[in-house]
N, C-alpha and C. Protein backbone atom coordinates (compact mmCIF):
# COMPACT_ATOMS: atom_id res chain seq x y z
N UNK A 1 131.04 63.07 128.30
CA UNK A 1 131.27 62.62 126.94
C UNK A 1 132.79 62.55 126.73
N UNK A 2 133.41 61.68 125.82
CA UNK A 2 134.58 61.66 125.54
C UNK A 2 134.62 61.55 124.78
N UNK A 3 136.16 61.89 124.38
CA UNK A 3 136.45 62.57 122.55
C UNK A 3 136.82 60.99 121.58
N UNK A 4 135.76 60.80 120.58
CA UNK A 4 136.11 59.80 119.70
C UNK A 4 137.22 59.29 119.53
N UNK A 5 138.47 60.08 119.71
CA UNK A 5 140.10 59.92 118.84
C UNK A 5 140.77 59.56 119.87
N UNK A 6 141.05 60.02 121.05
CA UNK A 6 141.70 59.79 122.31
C UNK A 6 140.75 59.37 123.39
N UNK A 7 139.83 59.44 123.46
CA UNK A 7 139.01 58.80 124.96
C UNK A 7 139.02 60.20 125.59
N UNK A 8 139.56 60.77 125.96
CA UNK A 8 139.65 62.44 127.32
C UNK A 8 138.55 62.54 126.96
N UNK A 9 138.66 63.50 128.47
CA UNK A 9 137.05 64.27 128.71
C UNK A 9 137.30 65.51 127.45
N UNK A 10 135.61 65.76 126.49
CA UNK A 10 135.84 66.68 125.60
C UNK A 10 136.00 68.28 126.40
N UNK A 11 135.65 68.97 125.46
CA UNK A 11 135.83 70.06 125.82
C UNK A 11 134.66 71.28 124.68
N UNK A 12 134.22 72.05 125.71
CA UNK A 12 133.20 72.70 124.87
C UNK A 12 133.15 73.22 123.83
N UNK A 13 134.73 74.16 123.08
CA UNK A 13 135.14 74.94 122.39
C UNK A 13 135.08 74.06 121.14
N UNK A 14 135.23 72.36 121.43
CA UNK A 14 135.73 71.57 120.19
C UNK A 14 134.77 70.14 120.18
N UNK A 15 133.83 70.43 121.07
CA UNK A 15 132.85 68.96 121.10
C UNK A 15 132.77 68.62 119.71
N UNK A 16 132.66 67.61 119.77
CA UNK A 16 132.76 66.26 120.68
C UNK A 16 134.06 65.92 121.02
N UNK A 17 134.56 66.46 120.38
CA UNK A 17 136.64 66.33 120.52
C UNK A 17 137.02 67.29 121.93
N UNK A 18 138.22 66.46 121.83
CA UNK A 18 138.68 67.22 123.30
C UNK A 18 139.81 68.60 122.95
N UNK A 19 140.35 68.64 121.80
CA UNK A 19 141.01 69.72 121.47
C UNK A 19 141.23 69.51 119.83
N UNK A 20 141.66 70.94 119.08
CA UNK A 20 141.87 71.34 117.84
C UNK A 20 142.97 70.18 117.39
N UNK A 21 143.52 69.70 117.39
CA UNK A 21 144.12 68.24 117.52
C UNK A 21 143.22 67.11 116.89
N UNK A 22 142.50 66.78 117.94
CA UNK A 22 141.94 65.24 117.37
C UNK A 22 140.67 65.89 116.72
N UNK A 23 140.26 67.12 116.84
CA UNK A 23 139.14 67.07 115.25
C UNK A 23 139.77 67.08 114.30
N UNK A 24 140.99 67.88 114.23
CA UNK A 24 141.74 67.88 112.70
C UNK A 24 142.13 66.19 112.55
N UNK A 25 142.34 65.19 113.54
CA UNK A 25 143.09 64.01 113.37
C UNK A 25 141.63 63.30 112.45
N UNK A 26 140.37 63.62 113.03
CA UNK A 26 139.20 63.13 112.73
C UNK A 26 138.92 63.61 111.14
N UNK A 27 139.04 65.11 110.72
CA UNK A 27 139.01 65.60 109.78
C UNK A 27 139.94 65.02 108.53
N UNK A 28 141.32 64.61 109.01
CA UNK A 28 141.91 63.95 107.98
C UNK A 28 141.23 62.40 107.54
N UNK A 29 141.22 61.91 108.65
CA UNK A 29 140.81 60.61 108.60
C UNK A 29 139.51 60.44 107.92
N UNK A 30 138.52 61.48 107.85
CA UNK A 30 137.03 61.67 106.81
C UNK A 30 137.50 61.95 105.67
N UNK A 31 138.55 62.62 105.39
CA UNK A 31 138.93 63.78 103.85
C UNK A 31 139.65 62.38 103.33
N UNK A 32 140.93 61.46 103.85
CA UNK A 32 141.52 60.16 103.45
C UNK A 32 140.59 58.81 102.95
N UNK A 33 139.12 59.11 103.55
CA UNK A 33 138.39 57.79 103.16
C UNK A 33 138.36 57.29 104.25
N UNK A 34 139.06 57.16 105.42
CA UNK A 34 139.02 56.42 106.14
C UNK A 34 137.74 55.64 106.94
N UNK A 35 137.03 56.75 106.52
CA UNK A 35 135.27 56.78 107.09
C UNK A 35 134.28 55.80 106.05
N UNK A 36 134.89 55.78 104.87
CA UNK A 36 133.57 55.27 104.16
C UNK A 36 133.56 54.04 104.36
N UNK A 37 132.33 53.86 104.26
CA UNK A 37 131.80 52.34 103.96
C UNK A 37 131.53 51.62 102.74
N UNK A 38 132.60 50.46 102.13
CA UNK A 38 132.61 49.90 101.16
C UNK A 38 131.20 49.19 100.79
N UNK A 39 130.84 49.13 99.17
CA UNK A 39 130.00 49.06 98.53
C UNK A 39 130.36 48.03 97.56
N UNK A 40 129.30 47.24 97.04
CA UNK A 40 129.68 46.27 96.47
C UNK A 40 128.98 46.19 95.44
N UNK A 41 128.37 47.56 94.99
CA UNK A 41 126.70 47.93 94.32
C UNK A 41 127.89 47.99 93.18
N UNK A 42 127.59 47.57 92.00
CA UNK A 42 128.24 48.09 90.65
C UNK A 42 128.06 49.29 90.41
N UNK A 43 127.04 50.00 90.52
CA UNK A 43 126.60 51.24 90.22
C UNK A 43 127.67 52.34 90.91
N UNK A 44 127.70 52.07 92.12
CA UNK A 44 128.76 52.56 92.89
C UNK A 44 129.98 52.89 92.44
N UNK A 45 130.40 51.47 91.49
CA UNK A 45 131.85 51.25 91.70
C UNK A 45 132.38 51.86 90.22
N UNK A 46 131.29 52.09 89.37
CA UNK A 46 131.16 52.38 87.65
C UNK A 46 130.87 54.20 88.31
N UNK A 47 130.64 54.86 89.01
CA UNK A 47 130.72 55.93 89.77
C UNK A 47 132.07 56.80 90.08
N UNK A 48 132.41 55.53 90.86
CA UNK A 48 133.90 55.90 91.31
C UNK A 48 134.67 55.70 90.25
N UNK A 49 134.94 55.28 89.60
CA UNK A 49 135.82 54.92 88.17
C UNK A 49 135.13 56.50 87.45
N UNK A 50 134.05 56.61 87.00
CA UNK A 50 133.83 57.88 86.56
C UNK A 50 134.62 59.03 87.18
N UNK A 51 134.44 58.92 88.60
CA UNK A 51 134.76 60.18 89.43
C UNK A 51 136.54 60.34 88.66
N UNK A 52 136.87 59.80 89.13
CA UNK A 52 138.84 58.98 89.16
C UNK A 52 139.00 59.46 87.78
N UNK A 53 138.33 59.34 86.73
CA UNK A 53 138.70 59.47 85.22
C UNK A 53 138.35 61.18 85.42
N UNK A 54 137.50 61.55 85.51
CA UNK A 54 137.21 63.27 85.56
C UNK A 54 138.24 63.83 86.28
N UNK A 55 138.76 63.27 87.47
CA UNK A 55 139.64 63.89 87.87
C UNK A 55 140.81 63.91 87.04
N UNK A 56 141.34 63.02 86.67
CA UNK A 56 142.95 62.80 85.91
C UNK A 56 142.37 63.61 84.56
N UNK A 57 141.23 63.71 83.80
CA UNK A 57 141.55 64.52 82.97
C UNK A 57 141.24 66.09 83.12
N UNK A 58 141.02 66.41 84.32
CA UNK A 58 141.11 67.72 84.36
C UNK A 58 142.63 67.97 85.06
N UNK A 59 143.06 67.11 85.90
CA UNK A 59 144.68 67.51 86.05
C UNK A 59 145.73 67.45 85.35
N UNK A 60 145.27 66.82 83.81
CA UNK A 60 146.49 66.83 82.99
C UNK A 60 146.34 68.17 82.21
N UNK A 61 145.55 68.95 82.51
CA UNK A 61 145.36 70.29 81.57
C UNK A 61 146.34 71.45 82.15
N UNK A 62 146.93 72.05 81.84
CA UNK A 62 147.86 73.20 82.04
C UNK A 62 147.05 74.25 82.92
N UNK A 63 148.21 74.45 83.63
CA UNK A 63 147.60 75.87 84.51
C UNK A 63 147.81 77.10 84.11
């Protein structure tokens, strides 16, 4: 098997990845979006606009 991010042979400690490296490279790249698959569903997109608004008004509140 070889590691998704670089091709090398994996390694057992970090399968499917070959070292603590390219899972974290993999891990950013899931946490950035990089992974999703665009949607074209309105429902979806009236979702994400929800999400985006909940967020900004809970970060304008004082800590």
């Amino acid at each position: 098997m070889t590691c998704p991010i670089c091709k090398r042979e994996t390694v057992r400690d970090f399968r499917p990845f070959c070292s603590r490296r390219c899972a974290d490279v993999d891990l950013g790249r899931w946490v950035s979006g990089a992974y999703a698959v665009p949607s074209r569903d309105p429902e979806d997109v009236e979702r994400a606009i929800d999400a985006v608004e909940e967020i900004l008004r809970n970060s304008a509140r004082p800590h």
